[in-house]
PDB file of N, CA and C in Angstrom:
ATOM      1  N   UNK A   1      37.173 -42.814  28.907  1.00  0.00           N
ATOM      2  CA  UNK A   1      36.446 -41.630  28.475  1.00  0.00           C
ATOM      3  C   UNK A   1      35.643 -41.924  27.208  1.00  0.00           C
ATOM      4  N   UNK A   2      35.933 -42.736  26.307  1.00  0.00           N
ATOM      5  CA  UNK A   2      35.349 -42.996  25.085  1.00  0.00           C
ATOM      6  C   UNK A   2      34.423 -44.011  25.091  1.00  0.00           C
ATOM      7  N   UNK A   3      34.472 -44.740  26.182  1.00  0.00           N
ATOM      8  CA  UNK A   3      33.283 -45.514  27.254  1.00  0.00           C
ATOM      9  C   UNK A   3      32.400 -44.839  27.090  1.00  0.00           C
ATOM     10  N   UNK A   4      32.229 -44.071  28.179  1.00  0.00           N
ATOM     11  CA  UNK A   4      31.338 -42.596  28.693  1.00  0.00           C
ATOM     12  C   UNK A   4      30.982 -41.824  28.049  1.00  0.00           C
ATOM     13  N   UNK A   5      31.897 -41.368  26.663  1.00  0.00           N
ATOM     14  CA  UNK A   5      30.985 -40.260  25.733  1.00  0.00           C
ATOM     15  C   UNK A   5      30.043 -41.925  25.044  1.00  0.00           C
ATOM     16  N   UNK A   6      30.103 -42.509  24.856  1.00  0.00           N
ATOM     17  CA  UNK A   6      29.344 -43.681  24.133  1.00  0.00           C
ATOM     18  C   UNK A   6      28.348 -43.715  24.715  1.00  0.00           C
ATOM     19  N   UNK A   7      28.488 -44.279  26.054  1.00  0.00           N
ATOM     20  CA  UNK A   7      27.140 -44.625  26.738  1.00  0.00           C
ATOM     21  C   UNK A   7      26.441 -43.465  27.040  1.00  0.00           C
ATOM     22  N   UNK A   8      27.118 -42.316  27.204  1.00  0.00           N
ATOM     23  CA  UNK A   8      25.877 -41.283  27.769  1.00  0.00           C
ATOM     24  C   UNK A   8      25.181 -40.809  25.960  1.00  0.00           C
ATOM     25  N   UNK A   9      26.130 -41.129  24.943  1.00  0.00           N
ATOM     26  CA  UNK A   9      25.407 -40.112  23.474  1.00  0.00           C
ATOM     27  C   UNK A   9      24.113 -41.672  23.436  1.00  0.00           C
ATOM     28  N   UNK A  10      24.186 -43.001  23.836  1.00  0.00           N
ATOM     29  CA  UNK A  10      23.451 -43.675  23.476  1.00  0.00           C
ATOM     30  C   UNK A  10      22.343 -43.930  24.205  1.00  0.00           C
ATOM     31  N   UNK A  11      22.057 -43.090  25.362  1.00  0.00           N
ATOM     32  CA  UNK A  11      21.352 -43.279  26.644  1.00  0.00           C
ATOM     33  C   UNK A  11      20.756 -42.264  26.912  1.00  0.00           C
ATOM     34  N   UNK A  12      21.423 -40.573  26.893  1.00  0.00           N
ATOM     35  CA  UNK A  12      20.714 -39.559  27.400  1.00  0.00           C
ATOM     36  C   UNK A  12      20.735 -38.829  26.244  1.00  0.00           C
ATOM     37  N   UNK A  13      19.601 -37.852  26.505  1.00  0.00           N
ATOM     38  CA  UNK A  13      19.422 -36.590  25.327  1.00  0.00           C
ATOM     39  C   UNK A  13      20.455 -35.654  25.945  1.00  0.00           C
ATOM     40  N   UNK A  14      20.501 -34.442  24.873  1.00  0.00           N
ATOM     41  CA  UNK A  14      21.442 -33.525  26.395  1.00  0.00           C
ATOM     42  C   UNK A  14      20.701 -31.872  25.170  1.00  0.00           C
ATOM     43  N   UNK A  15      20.466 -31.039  26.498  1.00  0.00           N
ATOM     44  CA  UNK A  15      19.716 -29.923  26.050  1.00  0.00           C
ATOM     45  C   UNK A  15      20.604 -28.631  26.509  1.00  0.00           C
ATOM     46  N   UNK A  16      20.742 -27.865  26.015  1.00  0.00           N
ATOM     47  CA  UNK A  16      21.265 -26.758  25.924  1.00  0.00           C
ATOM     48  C   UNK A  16      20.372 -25.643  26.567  1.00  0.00           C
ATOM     49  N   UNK A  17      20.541 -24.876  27.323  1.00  0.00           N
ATOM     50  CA  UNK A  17      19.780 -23.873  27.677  1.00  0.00           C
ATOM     51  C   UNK A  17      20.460 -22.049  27.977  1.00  0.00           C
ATOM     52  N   UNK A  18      19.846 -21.427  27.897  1.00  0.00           N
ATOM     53  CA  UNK A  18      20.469 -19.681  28.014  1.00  0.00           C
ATOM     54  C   UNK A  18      19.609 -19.162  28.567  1.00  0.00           C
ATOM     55  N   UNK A  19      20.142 -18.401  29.828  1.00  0.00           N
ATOM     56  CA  UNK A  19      19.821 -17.332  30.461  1.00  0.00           C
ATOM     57  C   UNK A  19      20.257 -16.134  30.674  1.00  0.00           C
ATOM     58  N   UNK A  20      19.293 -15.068  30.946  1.00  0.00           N
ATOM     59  CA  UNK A  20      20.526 -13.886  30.880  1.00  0.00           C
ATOM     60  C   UNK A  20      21.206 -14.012  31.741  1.00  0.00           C
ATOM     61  N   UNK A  21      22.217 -12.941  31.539  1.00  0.00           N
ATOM     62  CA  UNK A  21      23.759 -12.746  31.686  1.00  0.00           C
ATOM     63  C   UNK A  21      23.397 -12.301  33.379  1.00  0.00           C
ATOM     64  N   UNK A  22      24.624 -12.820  34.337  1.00  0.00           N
ATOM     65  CA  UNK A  22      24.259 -13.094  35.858  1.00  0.00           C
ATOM     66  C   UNK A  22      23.053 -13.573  36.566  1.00  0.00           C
ATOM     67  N   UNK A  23      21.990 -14.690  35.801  1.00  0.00           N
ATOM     68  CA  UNK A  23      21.481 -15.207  36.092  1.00  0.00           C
ATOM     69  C   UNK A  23      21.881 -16.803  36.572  1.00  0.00           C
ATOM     70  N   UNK A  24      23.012 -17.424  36.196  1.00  0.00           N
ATOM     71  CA  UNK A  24      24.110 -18.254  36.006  1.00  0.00           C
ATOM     72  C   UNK A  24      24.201 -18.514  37.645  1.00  0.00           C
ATOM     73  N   UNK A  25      24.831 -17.666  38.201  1.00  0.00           N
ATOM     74  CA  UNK A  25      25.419 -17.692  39.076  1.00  0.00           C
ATOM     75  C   UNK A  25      24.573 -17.727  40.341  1.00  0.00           C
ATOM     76  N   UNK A  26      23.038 -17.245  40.038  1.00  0.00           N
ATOM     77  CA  UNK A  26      22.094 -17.497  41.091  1.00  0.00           C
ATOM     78  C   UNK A  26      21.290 -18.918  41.034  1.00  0.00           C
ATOM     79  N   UNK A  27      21.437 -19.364  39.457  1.00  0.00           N
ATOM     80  CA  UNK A  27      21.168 -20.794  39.776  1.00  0.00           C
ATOM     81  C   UNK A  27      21.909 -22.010  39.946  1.00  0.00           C
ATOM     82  N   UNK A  28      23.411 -21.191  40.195  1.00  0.00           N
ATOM     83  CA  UNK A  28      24.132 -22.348  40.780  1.00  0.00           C
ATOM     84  C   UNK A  28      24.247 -22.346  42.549  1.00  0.00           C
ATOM     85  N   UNK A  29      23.712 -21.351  42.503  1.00  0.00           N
ATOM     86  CA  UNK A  29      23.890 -20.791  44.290  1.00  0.00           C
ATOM     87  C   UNK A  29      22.589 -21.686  45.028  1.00  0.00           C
ATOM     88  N   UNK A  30      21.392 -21.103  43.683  1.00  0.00           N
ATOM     89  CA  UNK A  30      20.283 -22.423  44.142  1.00  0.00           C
ATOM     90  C   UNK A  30      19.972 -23.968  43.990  1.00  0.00           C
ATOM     91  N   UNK A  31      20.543 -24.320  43.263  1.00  0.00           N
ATOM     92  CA  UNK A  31      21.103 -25.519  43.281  1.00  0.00           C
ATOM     93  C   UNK A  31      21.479 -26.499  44.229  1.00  0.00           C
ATOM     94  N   UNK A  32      22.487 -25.469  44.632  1.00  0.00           N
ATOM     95  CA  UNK A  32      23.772 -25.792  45.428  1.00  0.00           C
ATOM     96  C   UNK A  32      23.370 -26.116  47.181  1.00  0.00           C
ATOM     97  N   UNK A  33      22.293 -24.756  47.288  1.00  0.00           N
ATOM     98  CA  UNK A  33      21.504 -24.562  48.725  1.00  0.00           C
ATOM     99  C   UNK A  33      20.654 -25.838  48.353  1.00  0.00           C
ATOM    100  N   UNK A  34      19.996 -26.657  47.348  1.00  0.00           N
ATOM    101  CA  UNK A  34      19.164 -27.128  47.657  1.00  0.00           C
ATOM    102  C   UNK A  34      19.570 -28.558  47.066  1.00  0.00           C
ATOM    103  N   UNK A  35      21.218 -28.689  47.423  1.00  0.00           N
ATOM    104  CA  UNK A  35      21.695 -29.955  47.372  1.00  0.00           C
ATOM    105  C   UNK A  35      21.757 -30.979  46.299  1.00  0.00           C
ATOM    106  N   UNK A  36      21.470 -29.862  44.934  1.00  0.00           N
ATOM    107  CA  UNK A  36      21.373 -30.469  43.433  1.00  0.00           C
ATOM    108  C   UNK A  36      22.782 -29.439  42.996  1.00  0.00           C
ATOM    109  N   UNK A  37      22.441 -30.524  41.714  1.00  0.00           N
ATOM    110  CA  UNK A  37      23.621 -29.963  40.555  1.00  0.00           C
ATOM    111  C   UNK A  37      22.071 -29.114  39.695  1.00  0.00           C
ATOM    112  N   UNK A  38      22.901 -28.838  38.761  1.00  0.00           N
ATOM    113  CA  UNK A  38      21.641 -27.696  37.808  1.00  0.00           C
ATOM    114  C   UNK A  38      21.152 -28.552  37.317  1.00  0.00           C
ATOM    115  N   UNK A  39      21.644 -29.584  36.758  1.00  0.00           N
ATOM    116  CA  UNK A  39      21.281 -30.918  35.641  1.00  0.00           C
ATOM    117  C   UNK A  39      19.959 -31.559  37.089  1.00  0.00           C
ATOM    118  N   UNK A  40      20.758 -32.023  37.992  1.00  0.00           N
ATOM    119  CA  UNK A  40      19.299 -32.492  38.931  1.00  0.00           C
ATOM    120  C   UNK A  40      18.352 -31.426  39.242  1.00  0.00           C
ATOM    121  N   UNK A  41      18.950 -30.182  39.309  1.00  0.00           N
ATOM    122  CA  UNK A  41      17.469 -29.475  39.386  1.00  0.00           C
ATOM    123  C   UNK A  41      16.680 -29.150  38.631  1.00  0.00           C
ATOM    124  N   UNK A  42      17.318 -28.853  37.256  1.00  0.00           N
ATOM    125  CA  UNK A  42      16.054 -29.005  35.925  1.00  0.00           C
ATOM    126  C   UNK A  42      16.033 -30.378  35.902  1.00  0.00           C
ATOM    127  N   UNK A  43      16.100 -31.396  36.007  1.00  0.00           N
ATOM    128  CA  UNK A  43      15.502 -32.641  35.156  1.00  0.00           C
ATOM    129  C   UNK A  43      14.029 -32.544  37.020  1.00  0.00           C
ATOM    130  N   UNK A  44      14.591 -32.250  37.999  1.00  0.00           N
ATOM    131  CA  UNK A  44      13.455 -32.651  39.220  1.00  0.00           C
ATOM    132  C   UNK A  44      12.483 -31.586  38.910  1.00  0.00           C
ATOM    133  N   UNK A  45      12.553 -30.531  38.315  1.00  0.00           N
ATOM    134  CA  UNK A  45      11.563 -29.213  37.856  1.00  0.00           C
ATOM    135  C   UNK A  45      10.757 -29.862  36.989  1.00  0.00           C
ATOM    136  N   UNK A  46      11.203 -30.286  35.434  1.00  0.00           N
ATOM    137  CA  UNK A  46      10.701 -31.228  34.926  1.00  0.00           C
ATOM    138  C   UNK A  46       9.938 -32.382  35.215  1.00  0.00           C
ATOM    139  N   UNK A  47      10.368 -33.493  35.965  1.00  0.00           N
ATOM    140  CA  UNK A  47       9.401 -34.371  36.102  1.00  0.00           C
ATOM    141  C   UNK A  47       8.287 -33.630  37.167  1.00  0.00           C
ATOM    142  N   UNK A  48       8.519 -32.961  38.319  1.00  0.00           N
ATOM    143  CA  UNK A  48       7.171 -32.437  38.693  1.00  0.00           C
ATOM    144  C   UNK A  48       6.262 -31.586  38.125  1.00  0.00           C
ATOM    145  N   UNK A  49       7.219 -30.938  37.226  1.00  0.00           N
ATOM    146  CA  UNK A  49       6.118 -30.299  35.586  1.00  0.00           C
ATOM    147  C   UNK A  49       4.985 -31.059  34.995  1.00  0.00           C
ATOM    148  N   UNK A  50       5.979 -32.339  34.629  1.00  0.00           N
ATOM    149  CA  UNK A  50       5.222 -33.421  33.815  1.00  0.00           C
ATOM    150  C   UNK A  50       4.364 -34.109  34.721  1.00  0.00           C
ATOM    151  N   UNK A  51       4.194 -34.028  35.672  1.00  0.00           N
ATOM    152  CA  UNK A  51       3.799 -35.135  37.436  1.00  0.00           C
ATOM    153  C   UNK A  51       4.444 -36.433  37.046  1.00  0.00           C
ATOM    154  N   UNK A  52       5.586 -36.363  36.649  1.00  0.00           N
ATOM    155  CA  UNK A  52       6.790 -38.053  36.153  1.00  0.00           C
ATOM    156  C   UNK A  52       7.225 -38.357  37.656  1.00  0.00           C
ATOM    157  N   UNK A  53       7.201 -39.694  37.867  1.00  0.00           N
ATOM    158  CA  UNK A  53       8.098 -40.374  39.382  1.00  0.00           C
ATOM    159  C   UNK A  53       9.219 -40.362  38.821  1.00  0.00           C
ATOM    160  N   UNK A  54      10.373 -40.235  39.652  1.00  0.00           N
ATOM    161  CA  UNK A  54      11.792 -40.396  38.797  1.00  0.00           C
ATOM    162  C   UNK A  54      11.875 -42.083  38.475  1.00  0.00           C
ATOM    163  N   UNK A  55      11.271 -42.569  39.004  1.00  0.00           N
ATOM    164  CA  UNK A  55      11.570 -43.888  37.941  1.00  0.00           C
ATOM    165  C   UNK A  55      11.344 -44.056  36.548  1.00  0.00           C
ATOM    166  N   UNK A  56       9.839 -43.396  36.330  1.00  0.00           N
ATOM    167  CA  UNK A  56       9.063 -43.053  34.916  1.00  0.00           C
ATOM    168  C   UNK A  56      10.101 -42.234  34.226  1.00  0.00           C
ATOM    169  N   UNK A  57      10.719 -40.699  34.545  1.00  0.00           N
ATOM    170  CA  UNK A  57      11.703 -40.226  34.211  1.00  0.00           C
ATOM    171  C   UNK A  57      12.734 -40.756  33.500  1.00  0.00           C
ATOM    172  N   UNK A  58      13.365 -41.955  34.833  1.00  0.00           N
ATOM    173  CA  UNK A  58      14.787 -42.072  34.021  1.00  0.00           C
ATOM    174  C   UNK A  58      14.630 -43.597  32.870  1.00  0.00           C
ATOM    175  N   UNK A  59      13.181 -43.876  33.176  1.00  0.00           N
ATOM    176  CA  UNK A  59      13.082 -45.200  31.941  1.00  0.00           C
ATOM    177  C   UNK A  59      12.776 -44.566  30.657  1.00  0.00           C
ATOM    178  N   UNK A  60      12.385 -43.497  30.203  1.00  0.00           N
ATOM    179  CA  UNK A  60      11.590 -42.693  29.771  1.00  0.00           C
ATOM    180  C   UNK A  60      10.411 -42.768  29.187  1.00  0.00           C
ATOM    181  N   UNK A  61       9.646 -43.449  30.051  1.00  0.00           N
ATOM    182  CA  UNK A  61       8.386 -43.463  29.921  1.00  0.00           C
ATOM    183  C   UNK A  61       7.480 -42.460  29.782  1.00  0.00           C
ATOM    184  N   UNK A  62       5.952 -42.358  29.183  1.00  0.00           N
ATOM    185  CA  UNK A  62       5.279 -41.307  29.922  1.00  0.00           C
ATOM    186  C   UNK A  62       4.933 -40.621  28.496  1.00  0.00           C
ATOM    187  N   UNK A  63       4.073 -40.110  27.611  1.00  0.00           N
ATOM    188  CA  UNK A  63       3.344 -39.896  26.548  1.00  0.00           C
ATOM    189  C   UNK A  63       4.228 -38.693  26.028  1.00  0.00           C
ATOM    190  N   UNK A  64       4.968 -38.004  26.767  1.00  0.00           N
ATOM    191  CA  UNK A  64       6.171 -36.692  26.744  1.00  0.00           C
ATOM    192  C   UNK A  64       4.900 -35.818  26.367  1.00  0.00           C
ATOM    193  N   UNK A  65       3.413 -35.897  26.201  1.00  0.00           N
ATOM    194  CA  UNK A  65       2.704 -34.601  26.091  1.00  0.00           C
ATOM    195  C   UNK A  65       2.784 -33.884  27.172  1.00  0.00           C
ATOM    196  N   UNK A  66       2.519 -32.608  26.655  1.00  0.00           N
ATOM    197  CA  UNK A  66       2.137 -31.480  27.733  1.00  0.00           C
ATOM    198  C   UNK A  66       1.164 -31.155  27.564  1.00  0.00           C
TER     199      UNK A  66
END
């Protein structure tokens, strides 16, 4: 476990997000129908935001402008 908190604090960002209250539960329902976790469905929302390939994504390449 002290592996894993290491490599992920030295590798990934990690973002916090809030929605209102019983909104939660419809984006785990959509998620879920569409065969992601929430974490894969915002980071895949994101790179087609940005037009990122998930390769560009997970190297983190890419000017991060919007």
């Amino acid at each position: 476990t002290r592996y894993k908190n290491r490599y992920n604090a030295e590798n990934y960002d990690s973002l916090r997000i809030v929605v209102p209250k019983g909104r939660k539960a419809e984006i785990e329902a959509y998620a879920r129908a569409a065969g992601e976790s929430i974490n894969g469905l915002v980071n895949a929302l994101l790179r087609a935001e940005l037009g990122m390939s998930a390769e560009a994504w997970k190297r983190g390449e890419g000017d991060g402008e919007v």
